[in-house]
N, C-alpha and C. Protein backbone atom coordinates (compact mmCIF):
# COMPACT_ATOMS: atom_id res chain seq x y z
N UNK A 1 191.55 208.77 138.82
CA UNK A 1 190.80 209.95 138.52
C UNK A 1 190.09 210.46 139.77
N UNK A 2 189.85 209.51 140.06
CA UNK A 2 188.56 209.69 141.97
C UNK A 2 189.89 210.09 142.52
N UNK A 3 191.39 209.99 143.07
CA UNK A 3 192.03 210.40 143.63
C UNK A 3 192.36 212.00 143.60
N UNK A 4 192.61 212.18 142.22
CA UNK A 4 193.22 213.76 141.59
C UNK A 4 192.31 214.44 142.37
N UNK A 5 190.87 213.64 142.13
CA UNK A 5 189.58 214.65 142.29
C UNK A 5 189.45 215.47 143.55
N UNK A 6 189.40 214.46 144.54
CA UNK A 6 189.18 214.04 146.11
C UNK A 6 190.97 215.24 146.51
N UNK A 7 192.13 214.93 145.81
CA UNK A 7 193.32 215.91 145.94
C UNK A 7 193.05 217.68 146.07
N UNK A 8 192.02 217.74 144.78
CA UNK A 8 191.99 218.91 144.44
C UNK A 8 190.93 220.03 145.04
N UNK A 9 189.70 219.01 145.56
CA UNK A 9 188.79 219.19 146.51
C UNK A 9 189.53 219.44 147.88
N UNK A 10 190.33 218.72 148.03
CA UNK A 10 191.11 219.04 149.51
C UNK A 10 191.91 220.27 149.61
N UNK A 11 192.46 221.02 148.51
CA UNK A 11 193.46 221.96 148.10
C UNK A 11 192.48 223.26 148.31
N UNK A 12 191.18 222.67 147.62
CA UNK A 12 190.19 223.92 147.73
C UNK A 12 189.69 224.06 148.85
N UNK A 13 189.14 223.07 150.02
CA UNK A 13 188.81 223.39 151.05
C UNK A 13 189.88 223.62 151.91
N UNK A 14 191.23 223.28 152.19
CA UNK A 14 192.24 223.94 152.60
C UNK A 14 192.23 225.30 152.39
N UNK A 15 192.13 225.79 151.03
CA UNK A 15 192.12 227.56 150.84
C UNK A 15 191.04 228.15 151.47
N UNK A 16 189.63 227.26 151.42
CA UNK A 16 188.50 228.23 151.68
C UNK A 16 189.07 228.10 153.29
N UNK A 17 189.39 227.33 154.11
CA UNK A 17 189.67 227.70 155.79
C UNK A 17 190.68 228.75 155.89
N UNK A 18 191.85 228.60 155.57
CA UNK A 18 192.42 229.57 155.27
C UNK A 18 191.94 231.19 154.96
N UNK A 19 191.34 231.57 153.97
CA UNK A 19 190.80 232.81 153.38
C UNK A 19 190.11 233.21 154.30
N UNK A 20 189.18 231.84 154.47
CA UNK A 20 187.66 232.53 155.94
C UNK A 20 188.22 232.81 156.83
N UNK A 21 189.47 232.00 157.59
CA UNK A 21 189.58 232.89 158.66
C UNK A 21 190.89 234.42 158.73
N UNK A 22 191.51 234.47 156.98
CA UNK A 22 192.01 235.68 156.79
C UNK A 22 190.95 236.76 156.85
N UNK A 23 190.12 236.54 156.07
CA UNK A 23 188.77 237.31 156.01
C UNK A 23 188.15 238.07 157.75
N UNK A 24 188.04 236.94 157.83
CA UNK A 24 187.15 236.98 159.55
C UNK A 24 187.89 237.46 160.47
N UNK A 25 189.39 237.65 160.11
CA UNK A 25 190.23 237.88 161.11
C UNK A 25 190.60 239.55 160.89
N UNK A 26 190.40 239.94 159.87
CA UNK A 26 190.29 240.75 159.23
C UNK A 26 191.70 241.62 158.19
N UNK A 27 192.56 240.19 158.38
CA UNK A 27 193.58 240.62 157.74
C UNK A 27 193.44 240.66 155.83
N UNK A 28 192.66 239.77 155.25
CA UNK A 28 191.59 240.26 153.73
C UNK A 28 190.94 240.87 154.20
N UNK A 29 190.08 241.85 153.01
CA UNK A 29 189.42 242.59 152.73
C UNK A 29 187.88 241.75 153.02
N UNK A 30 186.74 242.12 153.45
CA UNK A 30 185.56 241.81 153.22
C UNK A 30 184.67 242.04 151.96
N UNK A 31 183.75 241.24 151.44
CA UNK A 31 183.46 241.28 150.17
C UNK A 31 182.26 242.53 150.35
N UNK A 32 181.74 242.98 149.79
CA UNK A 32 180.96 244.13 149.62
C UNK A 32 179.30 243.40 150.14
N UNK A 33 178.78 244.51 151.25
CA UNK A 33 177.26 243.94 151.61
C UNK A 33 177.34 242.85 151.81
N UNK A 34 176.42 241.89 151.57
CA UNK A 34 175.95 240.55 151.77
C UNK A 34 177.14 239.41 151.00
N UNK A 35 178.11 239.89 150.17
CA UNK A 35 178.59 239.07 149.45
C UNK A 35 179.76 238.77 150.28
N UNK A 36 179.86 238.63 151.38
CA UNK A 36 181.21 237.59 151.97
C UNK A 36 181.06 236.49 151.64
N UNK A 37 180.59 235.84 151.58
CA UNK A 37 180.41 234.41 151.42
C UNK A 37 180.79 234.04 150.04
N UNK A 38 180.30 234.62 149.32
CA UNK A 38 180.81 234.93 147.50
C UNK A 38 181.91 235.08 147.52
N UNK A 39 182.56 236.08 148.74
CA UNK A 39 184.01 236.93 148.29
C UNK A 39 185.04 235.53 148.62
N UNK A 40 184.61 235.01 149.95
CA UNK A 40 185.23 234.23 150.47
C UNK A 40 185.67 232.70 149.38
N UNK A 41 184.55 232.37 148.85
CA UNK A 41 184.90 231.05 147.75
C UNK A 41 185.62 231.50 146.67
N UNK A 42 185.34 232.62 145.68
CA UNK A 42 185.96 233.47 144.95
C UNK A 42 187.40 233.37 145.13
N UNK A 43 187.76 233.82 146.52
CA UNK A 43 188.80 233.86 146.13
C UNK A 43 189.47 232.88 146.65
N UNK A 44 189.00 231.80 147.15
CA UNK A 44 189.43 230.68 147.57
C UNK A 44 190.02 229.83 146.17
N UNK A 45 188.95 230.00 145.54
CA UNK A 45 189.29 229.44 144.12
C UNK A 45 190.04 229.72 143.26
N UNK A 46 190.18 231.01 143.02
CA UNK A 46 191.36 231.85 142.81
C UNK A 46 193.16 231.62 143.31
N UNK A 47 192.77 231.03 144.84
CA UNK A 47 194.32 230.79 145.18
C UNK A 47 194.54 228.87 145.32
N UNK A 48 193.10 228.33 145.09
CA UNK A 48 193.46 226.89 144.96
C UNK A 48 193.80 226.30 143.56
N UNK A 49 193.55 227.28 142.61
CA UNK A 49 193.75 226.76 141.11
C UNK A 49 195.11 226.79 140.51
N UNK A 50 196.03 227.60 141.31
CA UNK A 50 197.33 227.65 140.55
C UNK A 50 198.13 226.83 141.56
N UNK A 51 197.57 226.51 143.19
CA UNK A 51 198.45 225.55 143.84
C UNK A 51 198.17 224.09 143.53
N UNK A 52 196.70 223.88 143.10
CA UNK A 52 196.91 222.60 142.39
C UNK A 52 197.51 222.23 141.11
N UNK A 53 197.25 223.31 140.43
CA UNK A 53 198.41 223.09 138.92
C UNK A 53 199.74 222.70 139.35
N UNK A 54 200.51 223.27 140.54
CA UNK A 54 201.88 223.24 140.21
C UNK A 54 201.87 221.87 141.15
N UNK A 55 201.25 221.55 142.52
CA UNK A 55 201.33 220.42 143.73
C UNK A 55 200.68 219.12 143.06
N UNK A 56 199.90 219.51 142.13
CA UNK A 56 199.18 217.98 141.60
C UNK A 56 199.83 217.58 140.07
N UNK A 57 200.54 218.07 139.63
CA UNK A 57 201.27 218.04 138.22
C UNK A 57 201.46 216.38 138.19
N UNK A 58 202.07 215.61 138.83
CA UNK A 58 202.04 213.72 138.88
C UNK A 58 200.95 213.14 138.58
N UNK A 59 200.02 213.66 139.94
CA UNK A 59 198.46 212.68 139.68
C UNK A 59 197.91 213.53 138.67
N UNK A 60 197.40 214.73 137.86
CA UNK A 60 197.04 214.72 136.92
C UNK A 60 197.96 214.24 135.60
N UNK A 61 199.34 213.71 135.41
CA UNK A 61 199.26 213.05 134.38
C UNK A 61 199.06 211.47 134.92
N UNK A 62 198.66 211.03 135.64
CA UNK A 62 198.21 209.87 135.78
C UNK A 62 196.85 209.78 135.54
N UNK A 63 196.11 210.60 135.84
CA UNK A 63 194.70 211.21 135.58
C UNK A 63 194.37 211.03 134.29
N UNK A 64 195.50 211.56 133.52
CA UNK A 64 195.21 211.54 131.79
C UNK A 64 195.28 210.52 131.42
N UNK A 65 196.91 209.78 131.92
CA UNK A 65 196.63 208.46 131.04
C UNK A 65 195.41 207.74 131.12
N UNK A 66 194.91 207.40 132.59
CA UNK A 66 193.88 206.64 132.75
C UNK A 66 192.76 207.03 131.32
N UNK A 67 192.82 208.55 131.37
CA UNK A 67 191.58 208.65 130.53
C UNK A 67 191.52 208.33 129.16
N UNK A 68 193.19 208.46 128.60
CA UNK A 68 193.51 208.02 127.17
C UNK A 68 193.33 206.55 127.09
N UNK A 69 194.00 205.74 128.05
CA UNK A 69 193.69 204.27 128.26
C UNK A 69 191.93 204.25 127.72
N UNK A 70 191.41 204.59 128.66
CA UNK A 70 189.91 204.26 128.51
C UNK A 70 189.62 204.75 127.36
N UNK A 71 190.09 206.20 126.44
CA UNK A 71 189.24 206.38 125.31
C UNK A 71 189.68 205.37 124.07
N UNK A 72 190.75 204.94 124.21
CA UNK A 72 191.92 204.02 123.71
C UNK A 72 190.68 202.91 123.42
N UNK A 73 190.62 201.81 124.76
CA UNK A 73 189.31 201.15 124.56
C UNK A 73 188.13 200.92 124.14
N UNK A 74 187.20 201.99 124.18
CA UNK A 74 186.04 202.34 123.55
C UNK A 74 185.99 202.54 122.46
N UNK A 75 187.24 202.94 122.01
CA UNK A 75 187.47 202.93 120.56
C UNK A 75 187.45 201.59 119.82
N UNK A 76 188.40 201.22 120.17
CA UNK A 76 189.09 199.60 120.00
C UNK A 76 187.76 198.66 119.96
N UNK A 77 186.52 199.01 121.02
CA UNK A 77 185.61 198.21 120.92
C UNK A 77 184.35 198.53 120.13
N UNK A 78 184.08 199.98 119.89
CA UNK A 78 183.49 200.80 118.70
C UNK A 78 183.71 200.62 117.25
N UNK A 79 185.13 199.88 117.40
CA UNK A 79 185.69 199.70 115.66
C UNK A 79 185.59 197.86 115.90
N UNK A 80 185.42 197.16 116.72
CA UNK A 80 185.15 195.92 117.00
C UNK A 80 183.82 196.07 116.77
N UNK A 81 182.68 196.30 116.68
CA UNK A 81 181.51 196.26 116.83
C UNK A 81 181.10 196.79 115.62
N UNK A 82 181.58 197.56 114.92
CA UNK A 82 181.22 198.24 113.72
C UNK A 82 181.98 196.97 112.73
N UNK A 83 183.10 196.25 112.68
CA UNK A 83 183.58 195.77 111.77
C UNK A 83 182.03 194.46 111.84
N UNK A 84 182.38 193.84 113.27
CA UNK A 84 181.09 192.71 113.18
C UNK A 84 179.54 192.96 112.41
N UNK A 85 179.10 194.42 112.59
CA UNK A 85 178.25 194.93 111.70
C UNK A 85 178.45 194.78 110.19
N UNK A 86 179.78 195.00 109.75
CA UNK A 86 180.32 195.06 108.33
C UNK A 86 180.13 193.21 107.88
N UNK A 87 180.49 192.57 108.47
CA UNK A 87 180.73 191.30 108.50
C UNK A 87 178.71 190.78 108.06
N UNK A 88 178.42 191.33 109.12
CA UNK A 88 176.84 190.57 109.26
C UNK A 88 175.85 191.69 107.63
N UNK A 89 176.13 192.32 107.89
CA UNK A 89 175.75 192.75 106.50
C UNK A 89 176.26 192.60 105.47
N UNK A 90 177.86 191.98 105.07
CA UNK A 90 178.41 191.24 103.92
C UNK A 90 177.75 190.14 103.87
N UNK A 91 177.21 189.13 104.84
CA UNK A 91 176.99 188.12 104.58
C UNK A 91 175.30 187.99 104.52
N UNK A 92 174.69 188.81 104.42
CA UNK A 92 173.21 188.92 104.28
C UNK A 92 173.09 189.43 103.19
N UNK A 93 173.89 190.29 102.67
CA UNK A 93 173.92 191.18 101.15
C UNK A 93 173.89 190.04 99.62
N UNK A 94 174.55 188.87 99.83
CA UNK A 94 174.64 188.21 98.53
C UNK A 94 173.03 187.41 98.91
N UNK A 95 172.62 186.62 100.24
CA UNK A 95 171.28 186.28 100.07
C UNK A 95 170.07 186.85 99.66
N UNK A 96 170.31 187.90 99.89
CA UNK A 96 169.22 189.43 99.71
C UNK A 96 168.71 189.47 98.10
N UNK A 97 170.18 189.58 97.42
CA UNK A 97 169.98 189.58 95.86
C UNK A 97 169.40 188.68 95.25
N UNK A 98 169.57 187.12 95.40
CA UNK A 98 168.95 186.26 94.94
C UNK A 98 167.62 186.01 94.92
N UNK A 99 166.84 185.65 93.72
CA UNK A 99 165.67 185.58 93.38
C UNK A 99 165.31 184.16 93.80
N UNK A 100 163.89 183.76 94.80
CA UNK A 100 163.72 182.67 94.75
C UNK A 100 163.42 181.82 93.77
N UNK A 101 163.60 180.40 93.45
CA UNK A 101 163.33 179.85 92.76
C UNK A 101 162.59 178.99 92.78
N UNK A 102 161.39 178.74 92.04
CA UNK A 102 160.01 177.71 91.79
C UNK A 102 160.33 176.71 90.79
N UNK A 103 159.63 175.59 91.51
CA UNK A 103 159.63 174.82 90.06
C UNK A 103 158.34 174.44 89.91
C-alpha cells in the first residue's frame, strides 16, 4: 500500500515539474493574477490522475488485495471475539438464574 502510494506521489511530482516548467517556459497558459501556483498543481493533477490509472493498474490491484486480506482479518477476529462474548455470557446466564439456597 506504502508502495502504490510513494508510486503515485512520484507520478504527481513528475507532472507538477513538467507543467511548471511548461508554464514558466511559456508554452501553457498562465493561471489568472496570483493563481499560478493554483493553476500549476491543478493541472498537474489533472494530467497525473489518468497516467496513474492506466501505469499503476498492477500495484493498485495488489494494493486491494492487501486491503481485502486485512479487512478479511478483522473480521475473522471481530466474529472471534464476539462468539467468546456469546460463550462467556452462555455460561454466566444459567448461574445468574439460580436462587441461593439457605438452610
Amino acid at each position: 500500500m506504502l508502495r502504490y502510494t510513494l508510486m503515485r506521489l512520484g507520478i504527481f511530482v513528475g507532472c507538477l515539474v513538467v507543467v511548471w516548467g511548461l508554464v514558466y517556459s511559456g508554452l501553457a497558459p498562465r493561471g489568472l493574477g496570483d493563481s499560478n501556483g493554483m493553476w500549476v498543481v491543478l493541472l498537474s493533477l489533472l494530467l497525473s490522475a489518468p497516467i496513474s490509472f492506466v501505469v499503476l493498474r498492477k500495484e493498485r490491484d495488489r494494493a486491494s488485495v492487501q486491503v481485502v486480506q486485512r479487512v478479511d482479518r478483522m473480521k475473522a477476529n471481530l466474529e472471534a471475539n464476539r462468539s467468546q462474548e456469546d460463550e462467556a455470557a452462555d455460561q454466566a446466564a444459567p448461574s445468574q438464574g439460580q436462587a441461593p439456597q439457605t438452610s
